[in-house]
Protein backbone atom coordinates (compact mmCIF):
# COMPACT_ATOMS: atom_id res chain seq x y z
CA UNK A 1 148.05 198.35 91.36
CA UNK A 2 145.79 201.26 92.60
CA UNK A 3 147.48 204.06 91.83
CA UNK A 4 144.44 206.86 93.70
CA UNK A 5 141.62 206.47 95.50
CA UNK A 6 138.72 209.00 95.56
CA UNK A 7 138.21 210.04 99.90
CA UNK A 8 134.71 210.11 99.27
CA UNK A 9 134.42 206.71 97.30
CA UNK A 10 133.41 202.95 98.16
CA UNK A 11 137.01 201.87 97.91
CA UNK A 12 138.06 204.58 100.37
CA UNK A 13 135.31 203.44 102.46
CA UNK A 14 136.51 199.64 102.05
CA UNK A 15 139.63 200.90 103.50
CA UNK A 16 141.81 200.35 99.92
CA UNK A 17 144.92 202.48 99.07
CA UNK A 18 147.08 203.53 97.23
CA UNK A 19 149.78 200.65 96.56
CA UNK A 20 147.37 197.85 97.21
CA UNK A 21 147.56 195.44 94.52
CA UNK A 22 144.15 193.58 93.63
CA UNK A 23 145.02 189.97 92.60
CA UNK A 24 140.83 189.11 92.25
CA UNK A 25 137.60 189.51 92.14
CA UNK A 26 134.70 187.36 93.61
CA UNK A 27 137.11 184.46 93.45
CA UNK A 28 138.46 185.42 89.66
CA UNK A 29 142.05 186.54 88.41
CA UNK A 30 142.01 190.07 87.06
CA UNK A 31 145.63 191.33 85.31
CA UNK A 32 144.56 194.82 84.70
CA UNK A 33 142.11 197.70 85.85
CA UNK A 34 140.36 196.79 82.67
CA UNK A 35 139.52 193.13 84.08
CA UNK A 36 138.84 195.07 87.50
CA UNK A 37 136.18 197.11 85.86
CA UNK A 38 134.48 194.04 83.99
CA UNK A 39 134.80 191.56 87.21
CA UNK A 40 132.37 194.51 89.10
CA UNK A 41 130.04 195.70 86.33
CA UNK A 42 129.34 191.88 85.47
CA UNK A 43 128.38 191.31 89.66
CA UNK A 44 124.97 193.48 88.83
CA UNK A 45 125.09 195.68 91.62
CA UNK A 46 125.89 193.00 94.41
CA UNK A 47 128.87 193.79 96.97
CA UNK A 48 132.35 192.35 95.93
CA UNK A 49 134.82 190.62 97.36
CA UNK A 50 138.38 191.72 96.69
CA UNK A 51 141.70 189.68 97.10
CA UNK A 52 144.59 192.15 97.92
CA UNK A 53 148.53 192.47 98.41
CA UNK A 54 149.43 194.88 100.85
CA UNK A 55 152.96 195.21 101.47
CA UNK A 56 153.90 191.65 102.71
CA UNK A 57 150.53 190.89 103.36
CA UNK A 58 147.32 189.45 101.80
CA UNK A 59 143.88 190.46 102.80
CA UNK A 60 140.22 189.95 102.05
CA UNK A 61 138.33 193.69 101.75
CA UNK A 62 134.67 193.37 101.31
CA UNK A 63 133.37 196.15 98.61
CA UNK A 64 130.02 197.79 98.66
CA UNK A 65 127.80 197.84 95.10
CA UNK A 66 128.09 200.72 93.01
């Protein structure tokens, strides 16, 4: 669950919030921030594709490379 999201930062700018829930990565499960973090460091600076509840819905949000 994304519990803040920095204005000024590439998930702002993908249009995630706070209460989205990421379910995966680039096609992979993640079950924690920690998998989060490893699913986009290991995608070596290519843009990301995130699978997210919002609410009662579930949406596709492209993310930009670090």
């Amino acid at each position: 669950v994304i519990t803040s999201v920095d204005p000024a930062g590439a998930a702002a700018s993908a249009g995630l919030r706070e209460g989205d829930v990421i379910q995966q990565v680039n096609g992979k499960s993640v079950d924690d921030a920690g998998d989060v973090r490893d699913a986009l460091d290991g995608n070596a600076g290519k843009p990301s594709v995130l699978l997210v509840t919002r609410g009662e819905a579930t949406i596709f949000v492209p993310l930009r490379a670090r």
